[in-house]
Protein backbone atom coordinates (compact mmCIF):
# COMPACT_ATOMS: atom_id res chain seq x y z
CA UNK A 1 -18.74 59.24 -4.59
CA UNK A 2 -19.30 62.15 -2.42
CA UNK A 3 -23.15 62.22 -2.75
CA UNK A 4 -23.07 58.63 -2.16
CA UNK A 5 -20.80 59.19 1.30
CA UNK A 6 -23.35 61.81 2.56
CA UNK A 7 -26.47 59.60 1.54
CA UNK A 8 -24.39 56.79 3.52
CA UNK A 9 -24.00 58.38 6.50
CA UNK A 10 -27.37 60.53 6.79
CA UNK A 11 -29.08 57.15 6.41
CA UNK A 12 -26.90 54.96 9.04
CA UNK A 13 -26.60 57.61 10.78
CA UNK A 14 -29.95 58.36 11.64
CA UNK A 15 -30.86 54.60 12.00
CA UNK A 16 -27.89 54.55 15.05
CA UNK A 17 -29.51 57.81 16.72
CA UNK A 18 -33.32 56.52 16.20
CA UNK A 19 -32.16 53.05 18.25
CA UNK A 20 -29.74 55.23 20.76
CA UNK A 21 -33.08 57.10 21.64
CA UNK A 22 -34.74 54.23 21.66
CA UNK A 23 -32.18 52.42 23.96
CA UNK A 24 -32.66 55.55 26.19
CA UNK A 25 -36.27 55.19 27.09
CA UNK A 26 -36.11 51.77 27.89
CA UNK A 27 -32.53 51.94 30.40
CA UNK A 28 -35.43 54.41 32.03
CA UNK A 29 -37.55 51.23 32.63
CA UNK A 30 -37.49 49.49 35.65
CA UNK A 31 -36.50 45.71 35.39
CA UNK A 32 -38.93 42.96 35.17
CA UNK A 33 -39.70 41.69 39.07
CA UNK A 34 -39.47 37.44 39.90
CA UNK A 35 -42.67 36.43 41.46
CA UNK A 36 -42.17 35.60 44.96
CA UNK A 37 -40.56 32.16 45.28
CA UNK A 38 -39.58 31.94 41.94
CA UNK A 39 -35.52 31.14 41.19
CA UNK A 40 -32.98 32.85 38.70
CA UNK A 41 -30.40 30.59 36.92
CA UNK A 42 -27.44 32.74 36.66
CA UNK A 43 -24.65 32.14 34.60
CA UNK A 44 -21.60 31.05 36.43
CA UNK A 45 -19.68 33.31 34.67
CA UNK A 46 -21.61 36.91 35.64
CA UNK A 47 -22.04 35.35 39.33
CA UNK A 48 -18.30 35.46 39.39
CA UNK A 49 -17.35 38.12 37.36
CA UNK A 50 -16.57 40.86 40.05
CA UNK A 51 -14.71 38.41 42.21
CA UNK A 52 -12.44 37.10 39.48
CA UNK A 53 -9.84 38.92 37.22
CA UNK A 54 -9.81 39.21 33.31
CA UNK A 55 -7.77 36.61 32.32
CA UNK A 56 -9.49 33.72 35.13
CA UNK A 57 -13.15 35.12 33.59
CA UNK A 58 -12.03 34.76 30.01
CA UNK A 59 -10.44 31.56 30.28
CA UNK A 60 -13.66 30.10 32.55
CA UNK A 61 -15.57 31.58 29.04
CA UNK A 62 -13.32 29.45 27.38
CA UNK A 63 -13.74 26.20 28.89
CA UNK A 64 -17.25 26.46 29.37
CA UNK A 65 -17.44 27.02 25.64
CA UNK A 66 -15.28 23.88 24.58
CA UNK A 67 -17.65 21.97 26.94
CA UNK A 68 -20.59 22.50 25.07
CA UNK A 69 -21.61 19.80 22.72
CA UNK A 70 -21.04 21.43 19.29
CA UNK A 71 -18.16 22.97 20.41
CA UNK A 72 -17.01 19.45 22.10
CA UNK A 73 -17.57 18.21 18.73
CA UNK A 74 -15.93 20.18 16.58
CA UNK A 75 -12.75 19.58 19.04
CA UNK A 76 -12.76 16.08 18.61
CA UNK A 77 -13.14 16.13 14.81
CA UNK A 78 -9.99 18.54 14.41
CA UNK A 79 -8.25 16.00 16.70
CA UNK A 80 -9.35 13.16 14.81
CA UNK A 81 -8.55 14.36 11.75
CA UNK A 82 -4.95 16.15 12.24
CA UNK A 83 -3.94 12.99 14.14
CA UNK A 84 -5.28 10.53 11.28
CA UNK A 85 -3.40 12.50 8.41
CA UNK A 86 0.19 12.57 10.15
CA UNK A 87 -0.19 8.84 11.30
CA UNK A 88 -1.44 8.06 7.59
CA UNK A 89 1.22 9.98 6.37
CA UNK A 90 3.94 8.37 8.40
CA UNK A 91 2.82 4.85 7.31
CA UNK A 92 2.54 5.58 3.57
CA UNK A 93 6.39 6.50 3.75
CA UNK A 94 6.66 3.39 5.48
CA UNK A 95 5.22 1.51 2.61
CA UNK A 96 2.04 1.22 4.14
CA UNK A 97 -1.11 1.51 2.91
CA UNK A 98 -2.28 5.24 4.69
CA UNK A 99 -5.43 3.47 6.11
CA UNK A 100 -3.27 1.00 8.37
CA UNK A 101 -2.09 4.09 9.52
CA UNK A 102 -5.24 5.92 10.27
CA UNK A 103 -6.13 2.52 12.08
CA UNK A 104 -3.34 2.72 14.39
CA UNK A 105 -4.36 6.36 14.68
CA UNK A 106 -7.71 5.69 16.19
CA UNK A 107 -5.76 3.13 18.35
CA UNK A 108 -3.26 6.11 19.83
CA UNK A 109 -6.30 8.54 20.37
CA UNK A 110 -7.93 5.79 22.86
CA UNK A 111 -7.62 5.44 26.44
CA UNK A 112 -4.34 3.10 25.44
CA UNK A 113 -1.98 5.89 24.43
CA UNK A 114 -4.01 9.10 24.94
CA UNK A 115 -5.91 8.04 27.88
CA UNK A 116 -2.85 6.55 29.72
CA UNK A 117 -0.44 9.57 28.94
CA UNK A 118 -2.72 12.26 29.80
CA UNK A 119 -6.11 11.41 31.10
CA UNK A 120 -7.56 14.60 31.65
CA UNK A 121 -7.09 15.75 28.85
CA UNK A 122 -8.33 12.67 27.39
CA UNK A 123 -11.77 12.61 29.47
CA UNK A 124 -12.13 16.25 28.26
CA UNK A 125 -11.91 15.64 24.82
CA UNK A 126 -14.01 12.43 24.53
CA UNK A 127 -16.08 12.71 27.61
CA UNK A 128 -18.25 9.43 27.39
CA UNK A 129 -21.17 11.32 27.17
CA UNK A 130 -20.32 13.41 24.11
CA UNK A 131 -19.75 9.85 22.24
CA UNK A 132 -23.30 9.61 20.31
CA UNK A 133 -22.62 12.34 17.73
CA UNK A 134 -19.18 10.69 16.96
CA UNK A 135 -20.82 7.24 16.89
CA UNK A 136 -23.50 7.91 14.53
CA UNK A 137 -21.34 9.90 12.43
CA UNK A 138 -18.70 6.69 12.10
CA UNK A 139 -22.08 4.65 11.25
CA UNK A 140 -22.22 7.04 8.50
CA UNK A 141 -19.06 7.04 7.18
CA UNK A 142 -19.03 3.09 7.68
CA UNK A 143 -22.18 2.74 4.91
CA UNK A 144 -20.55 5.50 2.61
CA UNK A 145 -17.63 3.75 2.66
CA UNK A 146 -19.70 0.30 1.90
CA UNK A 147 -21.54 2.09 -0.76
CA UNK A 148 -18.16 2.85 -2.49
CA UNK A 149 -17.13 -0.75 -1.75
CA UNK A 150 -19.83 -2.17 -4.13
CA UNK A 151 -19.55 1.16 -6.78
CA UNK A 152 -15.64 -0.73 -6.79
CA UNK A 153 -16.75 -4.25 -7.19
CA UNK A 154 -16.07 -5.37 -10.53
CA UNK A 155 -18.03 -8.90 -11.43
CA UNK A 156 -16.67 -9.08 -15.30
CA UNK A 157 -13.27 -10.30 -13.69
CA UNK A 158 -15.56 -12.78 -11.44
CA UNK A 159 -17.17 -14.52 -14.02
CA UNK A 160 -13.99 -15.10 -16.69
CA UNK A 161 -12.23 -16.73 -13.51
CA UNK A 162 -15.66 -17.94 -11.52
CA UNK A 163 -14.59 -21.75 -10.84
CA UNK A 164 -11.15 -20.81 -9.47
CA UNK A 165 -11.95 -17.92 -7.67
CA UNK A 166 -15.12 -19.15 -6.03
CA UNK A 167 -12.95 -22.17 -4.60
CA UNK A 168 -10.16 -20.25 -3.60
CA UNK A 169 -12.59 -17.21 -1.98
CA UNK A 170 -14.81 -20.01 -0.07
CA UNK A 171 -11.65 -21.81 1.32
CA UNK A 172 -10.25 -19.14 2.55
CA UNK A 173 -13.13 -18.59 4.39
CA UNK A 174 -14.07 -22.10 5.55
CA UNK A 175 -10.70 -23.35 7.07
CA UNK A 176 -10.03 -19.94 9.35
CA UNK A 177 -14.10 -19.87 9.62
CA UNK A 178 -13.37 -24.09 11.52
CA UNK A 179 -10.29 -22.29 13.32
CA UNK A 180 -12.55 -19.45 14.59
CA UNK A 181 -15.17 -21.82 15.95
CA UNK A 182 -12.61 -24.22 17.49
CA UNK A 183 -11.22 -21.03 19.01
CA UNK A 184 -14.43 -19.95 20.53
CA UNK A 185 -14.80 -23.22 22.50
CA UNK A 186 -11.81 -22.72 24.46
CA UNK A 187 -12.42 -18.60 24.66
CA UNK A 188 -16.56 -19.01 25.54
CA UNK A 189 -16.33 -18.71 29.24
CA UNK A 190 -13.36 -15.07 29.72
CA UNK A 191 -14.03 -13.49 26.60
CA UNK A 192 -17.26 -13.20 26.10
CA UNK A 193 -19.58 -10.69 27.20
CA UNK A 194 -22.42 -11.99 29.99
CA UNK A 195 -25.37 -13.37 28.21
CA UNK A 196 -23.98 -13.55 24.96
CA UNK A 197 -25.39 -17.08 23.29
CA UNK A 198 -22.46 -19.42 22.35
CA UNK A 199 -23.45 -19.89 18.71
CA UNK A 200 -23.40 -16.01 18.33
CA UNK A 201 -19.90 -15.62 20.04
CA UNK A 202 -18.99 -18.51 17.91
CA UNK A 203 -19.62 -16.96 14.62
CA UNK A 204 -18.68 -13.71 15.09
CA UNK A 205 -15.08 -15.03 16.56
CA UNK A 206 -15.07 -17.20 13.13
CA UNK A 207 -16.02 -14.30 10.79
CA UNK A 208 -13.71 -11.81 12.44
CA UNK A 209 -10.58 -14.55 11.90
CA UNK A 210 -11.85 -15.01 8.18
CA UNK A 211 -12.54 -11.99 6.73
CA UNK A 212 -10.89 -10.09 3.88
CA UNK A 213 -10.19 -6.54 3.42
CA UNK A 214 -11.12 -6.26 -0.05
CA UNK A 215 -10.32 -2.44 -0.47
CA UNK A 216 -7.14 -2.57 1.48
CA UNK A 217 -6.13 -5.65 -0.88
CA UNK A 218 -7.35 -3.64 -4.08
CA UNK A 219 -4.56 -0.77 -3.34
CA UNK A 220 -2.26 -2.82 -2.26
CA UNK A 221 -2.48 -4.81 -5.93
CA UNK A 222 -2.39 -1.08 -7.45
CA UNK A 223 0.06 0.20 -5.38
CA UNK A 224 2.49 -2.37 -6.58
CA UNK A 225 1.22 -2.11 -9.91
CA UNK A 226 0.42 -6.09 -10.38
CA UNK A 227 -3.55 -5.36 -10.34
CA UNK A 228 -3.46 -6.23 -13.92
CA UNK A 229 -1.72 -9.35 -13.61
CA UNK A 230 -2.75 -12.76 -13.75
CA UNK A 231 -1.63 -12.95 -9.43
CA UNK A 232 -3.69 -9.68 -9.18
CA UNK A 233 -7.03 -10.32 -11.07
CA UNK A 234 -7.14 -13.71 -9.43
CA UNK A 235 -6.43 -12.09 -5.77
CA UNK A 236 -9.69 -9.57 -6.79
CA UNK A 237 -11.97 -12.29 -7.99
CA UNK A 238 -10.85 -14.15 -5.03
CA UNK A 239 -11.63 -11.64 -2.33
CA UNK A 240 -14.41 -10.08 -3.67
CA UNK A 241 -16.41 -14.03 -3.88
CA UNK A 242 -14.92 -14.23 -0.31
CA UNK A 243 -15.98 -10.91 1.02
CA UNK A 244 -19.74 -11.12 -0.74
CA UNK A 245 -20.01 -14.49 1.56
CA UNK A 246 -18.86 -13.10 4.23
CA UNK A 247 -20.91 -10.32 4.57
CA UNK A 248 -23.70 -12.44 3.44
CA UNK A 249 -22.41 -14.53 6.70
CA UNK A 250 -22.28 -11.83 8.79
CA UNK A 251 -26.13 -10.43 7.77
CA UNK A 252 -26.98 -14.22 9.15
CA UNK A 253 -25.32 -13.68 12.59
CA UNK A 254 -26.32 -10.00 13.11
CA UNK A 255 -29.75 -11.04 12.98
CA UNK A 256 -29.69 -14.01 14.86
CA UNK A 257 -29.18 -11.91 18.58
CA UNK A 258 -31.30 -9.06 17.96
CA UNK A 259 -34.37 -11.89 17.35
CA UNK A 260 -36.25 -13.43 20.17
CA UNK A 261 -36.04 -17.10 17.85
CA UNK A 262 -35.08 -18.65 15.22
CA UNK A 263 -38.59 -18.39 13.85
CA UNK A 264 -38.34 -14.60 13.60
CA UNK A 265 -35.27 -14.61 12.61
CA UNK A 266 -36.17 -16.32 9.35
CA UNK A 267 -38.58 -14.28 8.88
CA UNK A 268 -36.38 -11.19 8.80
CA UNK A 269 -33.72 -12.76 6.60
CA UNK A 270 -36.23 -14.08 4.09
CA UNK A 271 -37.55 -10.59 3.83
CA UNK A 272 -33.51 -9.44 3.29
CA UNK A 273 -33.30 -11.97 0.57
CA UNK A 274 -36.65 -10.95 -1.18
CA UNK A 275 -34.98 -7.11 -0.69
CA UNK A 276 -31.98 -8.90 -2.21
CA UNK A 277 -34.30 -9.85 -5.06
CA UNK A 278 -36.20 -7.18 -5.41
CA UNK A 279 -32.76 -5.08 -6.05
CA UNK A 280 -31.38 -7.41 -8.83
CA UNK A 281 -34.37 -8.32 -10.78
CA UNK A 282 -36.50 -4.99 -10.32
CA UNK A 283 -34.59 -2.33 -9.22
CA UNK A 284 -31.32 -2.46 -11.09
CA UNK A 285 -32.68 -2.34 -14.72
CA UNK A 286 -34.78 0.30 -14.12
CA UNK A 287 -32.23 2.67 -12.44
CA UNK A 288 -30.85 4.07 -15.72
CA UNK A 289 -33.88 5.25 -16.57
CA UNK A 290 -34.61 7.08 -12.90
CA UNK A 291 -31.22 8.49 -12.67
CA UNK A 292 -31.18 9.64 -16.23
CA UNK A 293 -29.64 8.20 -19.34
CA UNK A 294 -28.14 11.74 -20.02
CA UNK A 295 -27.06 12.20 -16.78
CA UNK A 296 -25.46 8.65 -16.58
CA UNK A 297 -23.19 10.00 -19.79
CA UNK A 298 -22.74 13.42 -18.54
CA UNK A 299 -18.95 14.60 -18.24
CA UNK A 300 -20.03 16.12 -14.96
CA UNK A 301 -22.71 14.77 -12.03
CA UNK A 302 -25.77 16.33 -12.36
CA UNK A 303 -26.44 17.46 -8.68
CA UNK A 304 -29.89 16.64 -9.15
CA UNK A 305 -28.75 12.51 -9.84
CA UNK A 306 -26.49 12.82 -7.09
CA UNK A 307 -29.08 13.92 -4.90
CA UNK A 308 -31.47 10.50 -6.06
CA UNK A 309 -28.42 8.52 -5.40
CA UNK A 310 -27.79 9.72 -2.28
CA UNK A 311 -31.71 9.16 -1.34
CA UNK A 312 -31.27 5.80 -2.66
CA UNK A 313 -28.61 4.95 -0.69
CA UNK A 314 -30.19 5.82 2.20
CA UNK A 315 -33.21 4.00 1.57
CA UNK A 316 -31.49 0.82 1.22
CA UNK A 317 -29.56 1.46 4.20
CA UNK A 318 -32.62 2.04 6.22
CA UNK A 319 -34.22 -1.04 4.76
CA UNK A 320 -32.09 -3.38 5.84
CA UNK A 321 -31.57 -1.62 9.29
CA UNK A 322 -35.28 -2.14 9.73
CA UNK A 323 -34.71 -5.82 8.51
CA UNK A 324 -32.59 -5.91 11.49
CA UNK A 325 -29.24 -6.41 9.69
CA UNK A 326 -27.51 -3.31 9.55
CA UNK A 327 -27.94 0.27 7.34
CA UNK A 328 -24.00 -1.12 6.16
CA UNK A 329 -25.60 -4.10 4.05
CA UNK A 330 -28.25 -1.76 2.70
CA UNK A 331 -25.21 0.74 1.23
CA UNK A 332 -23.45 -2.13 0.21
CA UNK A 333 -26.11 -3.40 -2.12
CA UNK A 334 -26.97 0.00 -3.40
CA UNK A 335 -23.54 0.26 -4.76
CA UNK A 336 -24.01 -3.30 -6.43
CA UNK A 337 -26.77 -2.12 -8.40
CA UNK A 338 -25.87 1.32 -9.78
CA UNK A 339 -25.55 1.52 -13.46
CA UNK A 340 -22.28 0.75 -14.93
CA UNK A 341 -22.86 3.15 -17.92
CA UNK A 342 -19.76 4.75 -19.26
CA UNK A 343 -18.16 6.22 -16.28
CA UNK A 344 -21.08 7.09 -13.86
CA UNK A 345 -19.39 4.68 -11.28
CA UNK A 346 -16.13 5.92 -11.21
CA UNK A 347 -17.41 9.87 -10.95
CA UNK A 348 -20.08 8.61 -7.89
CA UNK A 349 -16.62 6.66 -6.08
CA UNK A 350 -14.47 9.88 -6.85
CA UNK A 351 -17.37 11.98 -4.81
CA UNK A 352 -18.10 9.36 -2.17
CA UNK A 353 -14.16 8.46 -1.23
CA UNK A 354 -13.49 12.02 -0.91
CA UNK A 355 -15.91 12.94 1.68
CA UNK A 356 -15.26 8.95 3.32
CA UNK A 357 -12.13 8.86 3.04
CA UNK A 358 -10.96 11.85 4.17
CA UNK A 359 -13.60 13.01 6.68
CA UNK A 360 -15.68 10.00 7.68
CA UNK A 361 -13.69 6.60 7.72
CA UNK A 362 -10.83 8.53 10.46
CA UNK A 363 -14.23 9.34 12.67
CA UNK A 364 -14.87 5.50 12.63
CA UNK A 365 -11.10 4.84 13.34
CA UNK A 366 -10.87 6.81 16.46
CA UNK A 367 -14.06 5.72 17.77
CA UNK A 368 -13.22 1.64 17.67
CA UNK A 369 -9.84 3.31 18.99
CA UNK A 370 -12.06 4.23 21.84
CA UNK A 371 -13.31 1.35 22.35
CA UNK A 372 -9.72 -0.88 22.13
CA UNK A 373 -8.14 -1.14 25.71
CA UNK A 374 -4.04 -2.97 25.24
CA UNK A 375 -4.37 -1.59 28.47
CA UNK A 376 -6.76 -4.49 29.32
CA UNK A 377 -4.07 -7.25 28.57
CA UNK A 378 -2.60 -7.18 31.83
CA UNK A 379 -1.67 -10.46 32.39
CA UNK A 380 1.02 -13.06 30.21
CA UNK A 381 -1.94 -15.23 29.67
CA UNK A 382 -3.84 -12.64 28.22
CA UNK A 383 -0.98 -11.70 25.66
CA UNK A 384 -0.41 -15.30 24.84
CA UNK A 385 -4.41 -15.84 24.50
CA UNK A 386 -3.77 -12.77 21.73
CA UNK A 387 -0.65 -14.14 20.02
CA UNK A 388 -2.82 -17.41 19.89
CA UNK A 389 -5.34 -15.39 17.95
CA UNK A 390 -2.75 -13.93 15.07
CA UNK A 391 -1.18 -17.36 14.62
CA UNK A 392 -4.56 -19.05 14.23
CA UNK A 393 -5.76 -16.36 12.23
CA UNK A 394 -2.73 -16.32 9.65
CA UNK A 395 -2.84 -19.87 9.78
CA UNK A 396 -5.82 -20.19 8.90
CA UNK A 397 -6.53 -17.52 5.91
CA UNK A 398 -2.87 -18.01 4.75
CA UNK A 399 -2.47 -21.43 4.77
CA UNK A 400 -6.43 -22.47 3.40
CA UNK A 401 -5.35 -20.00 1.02
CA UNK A 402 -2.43 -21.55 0.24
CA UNK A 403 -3.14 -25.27 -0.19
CA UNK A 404 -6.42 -24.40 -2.50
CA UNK A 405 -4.01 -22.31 -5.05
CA UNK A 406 -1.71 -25.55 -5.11
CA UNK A 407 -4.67 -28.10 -5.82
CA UNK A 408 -5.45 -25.33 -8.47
CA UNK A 409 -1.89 -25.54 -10.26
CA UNK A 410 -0.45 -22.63 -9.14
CA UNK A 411 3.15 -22.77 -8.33
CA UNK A 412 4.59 -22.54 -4.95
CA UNK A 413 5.08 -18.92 -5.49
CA UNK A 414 1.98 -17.80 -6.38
CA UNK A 415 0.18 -19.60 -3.85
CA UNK A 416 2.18 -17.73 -1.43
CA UNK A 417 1.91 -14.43 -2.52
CA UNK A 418 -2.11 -14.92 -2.99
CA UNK A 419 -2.07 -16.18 0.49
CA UNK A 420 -0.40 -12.75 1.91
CA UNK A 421 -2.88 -10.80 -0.09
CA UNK A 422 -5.74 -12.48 1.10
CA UNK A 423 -4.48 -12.68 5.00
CA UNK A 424 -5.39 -8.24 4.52
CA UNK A 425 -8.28 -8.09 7.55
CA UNK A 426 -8.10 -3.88 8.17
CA UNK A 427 -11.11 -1.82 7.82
CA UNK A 428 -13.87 -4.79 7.23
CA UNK A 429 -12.30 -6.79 10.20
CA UNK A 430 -12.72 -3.15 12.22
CA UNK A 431 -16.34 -3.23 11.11
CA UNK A 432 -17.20 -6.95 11.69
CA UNK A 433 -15.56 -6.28 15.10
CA UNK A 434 -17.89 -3.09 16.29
CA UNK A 435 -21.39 -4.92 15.26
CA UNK A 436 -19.80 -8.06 18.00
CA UNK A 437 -19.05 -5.64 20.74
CA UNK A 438 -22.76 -3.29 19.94
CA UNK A 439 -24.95 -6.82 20.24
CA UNK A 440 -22.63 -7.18 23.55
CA UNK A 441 -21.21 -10.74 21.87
CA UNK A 442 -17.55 -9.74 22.03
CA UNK A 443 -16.21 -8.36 25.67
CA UNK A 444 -14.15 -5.67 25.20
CA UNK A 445 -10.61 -7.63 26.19
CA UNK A 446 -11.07 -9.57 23.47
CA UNK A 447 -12.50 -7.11 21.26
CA UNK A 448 -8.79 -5.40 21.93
CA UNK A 449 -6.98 -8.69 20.89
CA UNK A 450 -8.91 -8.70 17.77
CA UNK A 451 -8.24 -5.17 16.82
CA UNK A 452 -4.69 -6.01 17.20
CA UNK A 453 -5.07 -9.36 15.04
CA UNK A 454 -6.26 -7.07 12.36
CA UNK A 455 -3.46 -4.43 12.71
CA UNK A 456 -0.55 -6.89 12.83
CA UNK A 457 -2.15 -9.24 9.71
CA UNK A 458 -2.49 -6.24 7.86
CA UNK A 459 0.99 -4.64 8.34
CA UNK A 460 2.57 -7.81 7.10
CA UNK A 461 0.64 -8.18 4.38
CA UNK A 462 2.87 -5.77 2.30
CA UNK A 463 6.51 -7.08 3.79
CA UNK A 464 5.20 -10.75 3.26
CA UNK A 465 4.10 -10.09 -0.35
CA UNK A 466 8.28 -7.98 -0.79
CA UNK A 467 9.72 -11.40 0.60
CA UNK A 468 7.97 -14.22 -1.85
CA UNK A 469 8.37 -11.66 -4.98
CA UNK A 470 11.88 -11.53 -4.31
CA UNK A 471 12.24 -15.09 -4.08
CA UNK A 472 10.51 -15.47 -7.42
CA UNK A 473 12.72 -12.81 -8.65
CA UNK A 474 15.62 -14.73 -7.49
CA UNK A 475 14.56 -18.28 -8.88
């Protein structure tokens, strides 16, 4: 050890006096000279850093530090995310699923909670021109969180209860879906954005009243441990036949606006359907073999199959982006075709729900949060325009719901209870909602009123659900 010490420091130490010298000669050169005209950018920081004392200099460092985009960044992810996890936290005790509570988190980081009780520190934070990263990074999480959504669609339970469940699924999407449109007439002229087409304000008003949170319903059922039960496999089948046509729907109205006609327009959705095609008939069977048999089987994911998954997914995605409806659609589908060998599905949702979940989906939360004003709903009108929305809304998923179980033979109960489950909007109602306000369809007041339909038929989906199993319980 002692040789080593003295070979230590004759070696550093004659690196440090070889640069001192070095550092010498050049303080003995004379600075570079600015050609005449020519003007120095100096930081604001030296300018003022004999005029200013310690602390003043090294809080201005500060500041200008959080300002600058990464760092910007960074601060709104830690506020996202510590916010989202005590909200989510807070609900789940609550009985709430903890995504209704990172939902209302996003809500209380916009300019209606945050923004109102302290604005500068608000602006700050989420400066509207330090959005983009955020945005893009929701996008992300929004088509990770799709990909998982198809990984977690299970078709074997579809096609033992097809008849039923298509009926019930399609109902509950075509009476709300009548509601929605009826609604629009009436809402056309204040709550749309200027420009927006009727047909496409229309739709997207019908699709955001009739859509079903499929995930949100799928832990709900497992939460209360009925997922196996006859109520709970038929609530699935149900919602996932109801949420496959509604995102098929919604691929129809997202390209309608961003085509100059209807002509092109068909175009681009018969090349989606062809991609569709292409997917099921070609691509699907011969995934197995370019992921790996092996590796399908493998205890553990092979980093190198995760790695073609992930470049799958994002091929898909980009596909259908190009196709003009949406990278989401494109991650969707690539989780409908991934091989359902032994337990390569569940391992690929495990990894994808952990990163989503956790990191991605509360990024997507705050920023529609951003975009919801309550604020906005100034007047009574407005607030009873917004009520008007929940009750059609309820009415309209709950009740189509209802009345289709009952023509099936379900009792009373049943119907009921299948009718709270599928009234669950949440996270697909959040997405639905920020493709209408990006193709400047839905004006941002009403974009609010929706976000709040969403919250408020979600919350009661679990208290609803309590209240006709205890009158079961009690018959």
């Amino acid at each position: 050890m002692p040789r080593a010490a003295h070979r230590y420091l004759i070696v550093v130490g004659l690196c440090l006096l070889g640069a001192g010298f070095i550092l010498y000669l050049g303080n003995q050169r004379l600075a570079p000279q600015l050609s005449p005209g020519a003007n120095v950018e100096r930081s604001p920081i030296v300018a003022q850093a004999g005029q200013t004392s310690l602390e003043v200099s090294v809080a201005q460092r500060l500041l200008e530090n959080a300002a600058d985009p990464l760092g910007r960044f960074f601060l709104q992810l830690v506020v996202i995310l510590v916010v989202s996890n005590r909200i989510g936290r807070l609900f789940t005790r609550c009985g709430q699923p903890a995504v209704v509570g990172e939902m209302m988190a996003g809500i209380l980081l916009g300019p209606s909670l945050f923004g109102f009780l302290a604005p500068n520190i608000f602006h700050f934070v989420f400066a509207a021109s330090s959005l983009e990263p955020l945005r893009l990074l929701s996008q992300v999480g929004v088509c990770l969180f799709m990909f998982a959504v198809g990984l977690e669609s299970d078709w074997t339970e579809l096609r033992s209860k097809a008849s039923t469940a298509i009926l019930i699924g399609h109902a509950g999407i075509a009476l709300p879906s009548l509601l929605g449109v009826g609604l629009a007439f009436f809402l056309y002229d204040s709550l749309a954005q200027p420009g927006a087409h009727f047909i496409d304000f229309a739709l997207f008003v019908a699709i955001s009243i009739s859509i079903t949170a499929f995930p949100v319903l799928v832990r709900i059922l497992q939460d209360r441990r009925i997922l196996t039960t006859a109520l709970g496999q038929m609530a699935a089948a149900s919602a996932a036949v109801g949420d496959a046509t509604a995102w098929a729907f919604l691929a129809l109205i997202v390209a309608l606006p961003k085509s100059a006609d209807f002509r092109s327009a068909g175009v681009c959705l018969s090349l989606a359907i062809l991609f569709v095609v292409i997917m099921f008939g070609l691509v699907r069977p011969r995934l197995p073999k370019l992921l790996g048999e092996k590796a399908l089987e493998h205890s553990k994911l092979p980093k190198g199959t995760l790695a073609i998954v992930v470049c799958f997914v994002l091929i898909a995605a980009l596909t259908t982006q190009l196709l003009g409806i949406h990278a989401l659609f494109g991650a969707f589908l690539a989780g409908l075709v991934m091989p359902n060998v032994g337990s390569f599905r569940e391992k690929l949702v495990i990894r994808v729900e952990n990163l989503s979940s956790v990191f991605l989906l509360p990024v997507f939360f705050a920023f529609s949060g951003l975009r919801t004003q309550v604020g906005l709903l100034q007047s009574g009108t407005d607030w009873a325009i917004c009520l008007l929305i929940i009750a059609v809304a309820i009415a309209g998923k709950l009740g189509g719901t209802v009345m289709t179980a009952r023509m099936e033979g379900m009792s009373w109960r049943e119907s009921l209870q299948l009718g709270a489950l599928m009234n669950t909007r949440g996270l697909m109602e959040l997405i639905a909602l920020n493709l209408g306000y990006e193709l400047h369809i839905l004006s941002q007041r009403l974009f609010s009123m929706l976000v709040i339909m969403a919250l408020v038929t979600t919350i009661m989906t679990g208290p609803l659900l309590s209240l006709f199993q205890q009158k079961r319980a009690a018959a």
